[in-house]
C-alpha atoms as a PDB file:
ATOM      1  CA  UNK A   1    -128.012  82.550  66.320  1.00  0.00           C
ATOM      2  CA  UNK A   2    -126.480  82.797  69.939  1.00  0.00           C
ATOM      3  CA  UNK A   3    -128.713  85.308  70.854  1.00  0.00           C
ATOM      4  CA  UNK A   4    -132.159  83.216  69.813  1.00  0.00           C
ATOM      5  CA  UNK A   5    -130.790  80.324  71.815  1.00  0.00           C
ATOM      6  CA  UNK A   6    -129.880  82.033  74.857  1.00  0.00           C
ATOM      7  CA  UNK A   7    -133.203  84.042  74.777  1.00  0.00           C
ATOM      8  CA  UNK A   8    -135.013  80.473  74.113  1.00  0.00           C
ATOM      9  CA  UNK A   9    -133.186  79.301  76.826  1.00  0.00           C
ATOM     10  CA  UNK A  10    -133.596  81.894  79.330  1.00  0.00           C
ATOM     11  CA  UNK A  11    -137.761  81.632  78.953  1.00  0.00           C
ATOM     12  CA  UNK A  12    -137.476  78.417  79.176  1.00  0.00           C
ATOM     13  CA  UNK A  13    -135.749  78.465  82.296  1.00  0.00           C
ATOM     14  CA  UNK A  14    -137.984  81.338  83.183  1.00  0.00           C
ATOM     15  CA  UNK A  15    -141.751  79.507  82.332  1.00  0.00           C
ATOM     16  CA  UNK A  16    -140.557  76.329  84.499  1.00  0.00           C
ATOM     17  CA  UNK A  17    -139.635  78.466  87.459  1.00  0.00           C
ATOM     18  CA  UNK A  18    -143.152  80.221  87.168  1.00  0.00           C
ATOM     19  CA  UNK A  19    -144.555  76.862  86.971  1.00  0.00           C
ATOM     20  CA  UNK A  20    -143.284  75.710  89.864  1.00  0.00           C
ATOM     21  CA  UNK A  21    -145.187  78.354  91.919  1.00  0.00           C
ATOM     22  CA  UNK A  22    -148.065  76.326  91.437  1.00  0.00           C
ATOM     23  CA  UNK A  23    -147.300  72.707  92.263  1.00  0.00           C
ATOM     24  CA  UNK A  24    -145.673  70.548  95.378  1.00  0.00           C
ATOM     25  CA  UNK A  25    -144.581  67.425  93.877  1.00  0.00           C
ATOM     26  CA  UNK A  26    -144.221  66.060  90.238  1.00  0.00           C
ATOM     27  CA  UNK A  27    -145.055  62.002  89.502  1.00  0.00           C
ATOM     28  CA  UNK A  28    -142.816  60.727  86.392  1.00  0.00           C
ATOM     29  CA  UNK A  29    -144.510  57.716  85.236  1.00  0.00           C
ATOM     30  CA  UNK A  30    -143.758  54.830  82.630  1.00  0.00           C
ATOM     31  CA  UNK A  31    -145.271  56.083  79.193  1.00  0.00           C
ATOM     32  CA  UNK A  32    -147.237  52.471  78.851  1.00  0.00           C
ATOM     33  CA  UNK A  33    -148.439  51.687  82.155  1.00  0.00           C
ATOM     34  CA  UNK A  34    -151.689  49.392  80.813  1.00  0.00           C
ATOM     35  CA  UNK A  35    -148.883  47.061  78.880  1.00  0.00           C
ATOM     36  CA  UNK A  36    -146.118  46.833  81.773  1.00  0.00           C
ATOM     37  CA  UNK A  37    -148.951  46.640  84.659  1.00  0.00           C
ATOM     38  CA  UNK A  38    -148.982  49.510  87.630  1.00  0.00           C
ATOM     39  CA  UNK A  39    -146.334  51.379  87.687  1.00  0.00           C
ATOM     40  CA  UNK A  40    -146.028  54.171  90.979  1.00  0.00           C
ATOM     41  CA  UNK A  41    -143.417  56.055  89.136  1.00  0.00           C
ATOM     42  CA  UNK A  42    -140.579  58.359  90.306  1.00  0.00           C
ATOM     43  CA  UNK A  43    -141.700  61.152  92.738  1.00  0.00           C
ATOM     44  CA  UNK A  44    -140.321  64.705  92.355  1.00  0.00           C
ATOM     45  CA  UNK A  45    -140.378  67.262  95.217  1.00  0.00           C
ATOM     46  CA  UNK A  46    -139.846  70.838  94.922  1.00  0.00           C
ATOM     47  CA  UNK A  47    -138.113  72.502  97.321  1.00  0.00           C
ATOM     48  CA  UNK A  48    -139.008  76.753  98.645  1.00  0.00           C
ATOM     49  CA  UNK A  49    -136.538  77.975  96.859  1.00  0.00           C
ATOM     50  CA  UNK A  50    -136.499  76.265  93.218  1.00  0.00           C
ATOM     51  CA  UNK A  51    -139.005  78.629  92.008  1.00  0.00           C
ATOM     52  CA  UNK A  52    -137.047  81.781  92.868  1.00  0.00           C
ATOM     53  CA  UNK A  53    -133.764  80.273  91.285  1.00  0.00           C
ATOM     54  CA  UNK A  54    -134.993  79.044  88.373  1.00  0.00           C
ATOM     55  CA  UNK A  55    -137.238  82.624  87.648  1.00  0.00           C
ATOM     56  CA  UNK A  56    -133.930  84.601  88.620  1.00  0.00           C
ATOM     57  CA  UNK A  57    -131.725  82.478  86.558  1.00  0.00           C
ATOM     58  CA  UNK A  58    -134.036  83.356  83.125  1.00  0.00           C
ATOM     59  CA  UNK A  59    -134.109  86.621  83.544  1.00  0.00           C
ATOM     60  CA  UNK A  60    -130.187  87.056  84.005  1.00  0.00           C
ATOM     61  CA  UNK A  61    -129.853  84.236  80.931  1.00  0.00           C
ATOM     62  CA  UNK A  62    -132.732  86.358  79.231  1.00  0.00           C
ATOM     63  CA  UNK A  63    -131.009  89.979  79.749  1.00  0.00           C
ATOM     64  CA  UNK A  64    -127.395  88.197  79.084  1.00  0.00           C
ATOM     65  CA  UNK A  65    -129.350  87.485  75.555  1.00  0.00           C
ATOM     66  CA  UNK A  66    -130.137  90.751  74.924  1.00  0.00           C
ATOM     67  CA  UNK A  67    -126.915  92.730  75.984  1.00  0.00           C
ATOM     68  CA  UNK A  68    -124.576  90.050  73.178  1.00  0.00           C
ATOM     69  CA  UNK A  69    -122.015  92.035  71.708  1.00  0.00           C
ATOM     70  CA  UNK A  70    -122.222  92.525  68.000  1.00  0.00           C
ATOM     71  CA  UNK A  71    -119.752  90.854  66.821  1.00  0.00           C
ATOM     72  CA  UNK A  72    -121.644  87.434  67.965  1.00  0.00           C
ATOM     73  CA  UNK A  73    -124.290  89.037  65.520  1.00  0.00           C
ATOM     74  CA  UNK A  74    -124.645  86.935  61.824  1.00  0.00           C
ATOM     75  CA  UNK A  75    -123.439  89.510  59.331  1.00  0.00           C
END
C-alpha cells in the first residue's frame, strides 16, 4: 500500500512539474462566476525554477517508491 501511494504521489508531483514547462501564469477563478457577477480571480505565477523542482522531486519520490524495503510489503 505504501509503495502505490508514494509511486501515485511521485507522478503526480512529476506530471505537474512537466506541466509547468508549458505555461506562465495560472488564473483561479470562482466556480459560478454568471451567479456572483465578474469575478478576476486569484493570479498564479510560476517562477524558472518550479518546473525543475517539482520534475526532480517525482522522480526521487518515484525511485524512493520503488527501492521500499520488504518488510513495508502486504504479506
Amino acid at each position: 500500500m505504501w509503495r502505490a501511494f508514494f509511486l501515485a504521489t511521485g507522478i503526480f508531483v512529476f506530471l505537474l512539474g512537466f506541466e509547468l514547462f508549458s505555461i506562465n501564469s495560472l488564473v483561479i477563478r470562482d466556480s459560478f462566476p454568471i451567479v456572483f457577477g465578474e469575478n478576476d480571480g486569484k493570479t498564479f505565477v510560476t517562477e524558472d525554477w518550479m518546473p525543475w523542482a517539482l520534475l526532480t522531486a517525482g522522480c526521487i519520490v518515484c525511485l524512493y517508491a520503488f527501492t521500499l524495503p520488504k518488510r513495508f510489503r502486504k504479506k
